[in-house]
C-alpha atoms as a PDB file:
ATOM      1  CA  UNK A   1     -13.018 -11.242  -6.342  1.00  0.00           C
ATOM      2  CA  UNK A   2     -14.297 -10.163  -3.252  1.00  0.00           C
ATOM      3  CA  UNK A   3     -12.880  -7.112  -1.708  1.00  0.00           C
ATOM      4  CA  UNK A   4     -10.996  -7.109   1.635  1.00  0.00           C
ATOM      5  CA  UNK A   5     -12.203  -5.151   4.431  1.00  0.00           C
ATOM      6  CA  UNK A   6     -10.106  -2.700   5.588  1.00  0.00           C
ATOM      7  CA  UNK A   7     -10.155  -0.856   8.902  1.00  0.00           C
ATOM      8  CA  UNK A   8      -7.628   2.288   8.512  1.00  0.00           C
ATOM      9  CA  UNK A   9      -8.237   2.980  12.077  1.00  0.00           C
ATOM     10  CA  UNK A  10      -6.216   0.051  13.320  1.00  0.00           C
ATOM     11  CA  UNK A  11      -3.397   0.847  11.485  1.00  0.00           C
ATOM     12  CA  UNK A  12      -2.941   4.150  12.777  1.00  0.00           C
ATOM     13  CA  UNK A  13      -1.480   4.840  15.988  1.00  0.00           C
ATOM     14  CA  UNK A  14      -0.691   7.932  17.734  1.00  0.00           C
ATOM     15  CA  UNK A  15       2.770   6.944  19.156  1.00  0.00           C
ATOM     16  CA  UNK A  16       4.100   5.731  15.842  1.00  0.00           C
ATOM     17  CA  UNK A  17       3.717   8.652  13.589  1.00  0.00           C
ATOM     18  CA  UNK A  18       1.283   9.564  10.679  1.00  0.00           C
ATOM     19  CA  UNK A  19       0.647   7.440   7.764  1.00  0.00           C
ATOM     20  CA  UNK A  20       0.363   7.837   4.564  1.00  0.00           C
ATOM     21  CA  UNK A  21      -0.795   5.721   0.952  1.00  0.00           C
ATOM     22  CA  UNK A  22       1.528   5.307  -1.398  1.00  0.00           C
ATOM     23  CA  UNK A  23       0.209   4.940  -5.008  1.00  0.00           C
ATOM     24  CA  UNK A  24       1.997   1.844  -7.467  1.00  0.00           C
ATOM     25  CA  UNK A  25       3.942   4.843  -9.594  1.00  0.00           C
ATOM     26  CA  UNK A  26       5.421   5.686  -6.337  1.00  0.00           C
ATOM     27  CA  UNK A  27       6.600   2.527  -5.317  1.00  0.00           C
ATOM     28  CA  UNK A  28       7.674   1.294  -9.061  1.00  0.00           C
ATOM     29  CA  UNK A  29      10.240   4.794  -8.664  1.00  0.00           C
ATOM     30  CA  UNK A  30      11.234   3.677  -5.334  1.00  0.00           C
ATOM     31  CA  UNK A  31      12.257   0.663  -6.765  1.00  0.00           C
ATOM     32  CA  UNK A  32      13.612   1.626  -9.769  1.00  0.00           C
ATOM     33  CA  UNK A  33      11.212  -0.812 -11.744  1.00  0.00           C
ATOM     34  CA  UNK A  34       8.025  -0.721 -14.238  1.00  0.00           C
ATOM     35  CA  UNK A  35       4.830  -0.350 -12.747  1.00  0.00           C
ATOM     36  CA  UNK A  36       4.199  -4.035 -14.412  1.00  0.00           C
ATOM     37  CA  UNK A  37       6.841  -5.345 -12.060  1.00  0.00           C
ATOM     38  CA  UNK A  38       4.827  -3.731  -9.503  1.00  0.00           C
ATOM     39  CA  UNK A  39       1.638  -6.075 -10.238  1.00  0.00           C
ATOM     40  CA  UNK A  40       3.804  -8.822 -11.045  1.00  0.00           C
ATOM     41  CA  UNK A  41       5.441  -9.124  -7.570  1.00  0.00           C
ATOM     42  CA  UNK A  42       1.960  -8.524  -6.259  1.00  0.00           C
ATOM     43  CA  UNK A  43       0.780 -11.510  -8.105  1.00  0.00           C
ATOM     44  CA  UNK A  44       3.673 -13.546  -7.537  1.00  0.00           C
ATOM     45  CA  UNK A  45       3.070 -12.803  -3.723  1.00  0.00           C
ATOM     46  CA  UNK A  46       6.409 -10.765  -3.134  1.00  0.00           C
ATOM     47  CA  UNK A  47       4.618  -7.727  -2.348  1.00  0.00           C
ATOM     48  CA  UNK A  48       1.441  -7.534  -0.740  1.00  0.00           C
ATOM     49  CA  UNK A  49      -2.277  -7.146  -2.076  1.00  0.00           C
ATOM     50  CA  UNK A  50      -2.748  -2.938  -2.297  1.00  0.00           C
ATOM     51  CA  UNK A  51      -5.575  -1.644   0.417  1.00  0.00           C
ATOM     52  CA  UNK A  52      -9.126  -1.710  -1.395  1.00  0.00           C
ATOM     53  CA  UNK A  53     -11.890   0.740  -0.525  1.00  0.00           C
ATOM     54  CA  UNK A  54     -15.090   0.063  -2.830  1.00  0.00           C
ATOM     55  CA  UNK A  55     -13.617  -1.947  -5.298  1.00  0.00           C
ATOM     56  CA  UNK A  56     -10.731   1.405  -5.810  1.00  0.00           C
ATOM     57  CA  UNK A  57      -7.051   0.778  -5.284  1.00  0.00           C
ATOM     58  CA  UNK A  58      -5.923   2.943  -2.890  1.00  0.00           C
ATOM     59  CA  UNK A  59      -2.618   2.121  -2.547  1.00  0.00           C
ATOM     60  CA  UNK A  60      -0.398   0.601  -0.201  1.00  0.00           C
ATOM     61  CA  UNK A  61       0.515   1.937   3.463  1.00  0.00           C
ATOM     62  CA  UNK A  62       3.891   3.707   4.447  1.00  0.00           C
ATOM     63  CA  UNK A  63       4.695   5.334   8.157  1.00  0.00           C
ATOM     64  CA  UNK A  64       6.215   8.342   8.956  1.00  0.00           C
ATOM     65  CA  UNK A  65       7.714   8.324  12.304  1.00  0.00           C
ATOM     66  CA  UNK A  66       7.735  12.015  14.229  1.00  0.00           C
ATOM     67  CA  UNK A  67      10.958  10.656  15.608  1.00  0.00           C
END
């Protein structure tokens, strides 16, 4: 499978805030499920593909507003 390009830059924007990655172990806690679940919703298409960089997993994108 080829990997997706990714352009952090566009997804960052001064007015909203800094973000951040947030790794599957993370999310799986947020959720209060297995990290399986985790690649199971991504497979099923519930959550979206993680962000790729060089074939590595880097994780998933999450904003933090300075409001």
């Amino acid at each position: 499978m080829k990997d997706k390009i990714f352009d952090l830059s566009r997804h960052i924007s001064w007015e909203t805030g800094t973000k951040i990655f947030i790794k599957k172990i993370t999310l799986a806690t947020r959720f209060n499920v297995d990290v399986r679940t985790i690649d199971n919703w991504v497979k099923s298409s519930t959550l979206p593909e993680p962000i790729r960089k060089n074939g590595r997993v880097l994780g998933w994108l999450e904003d933090y507003s300075n409001e």
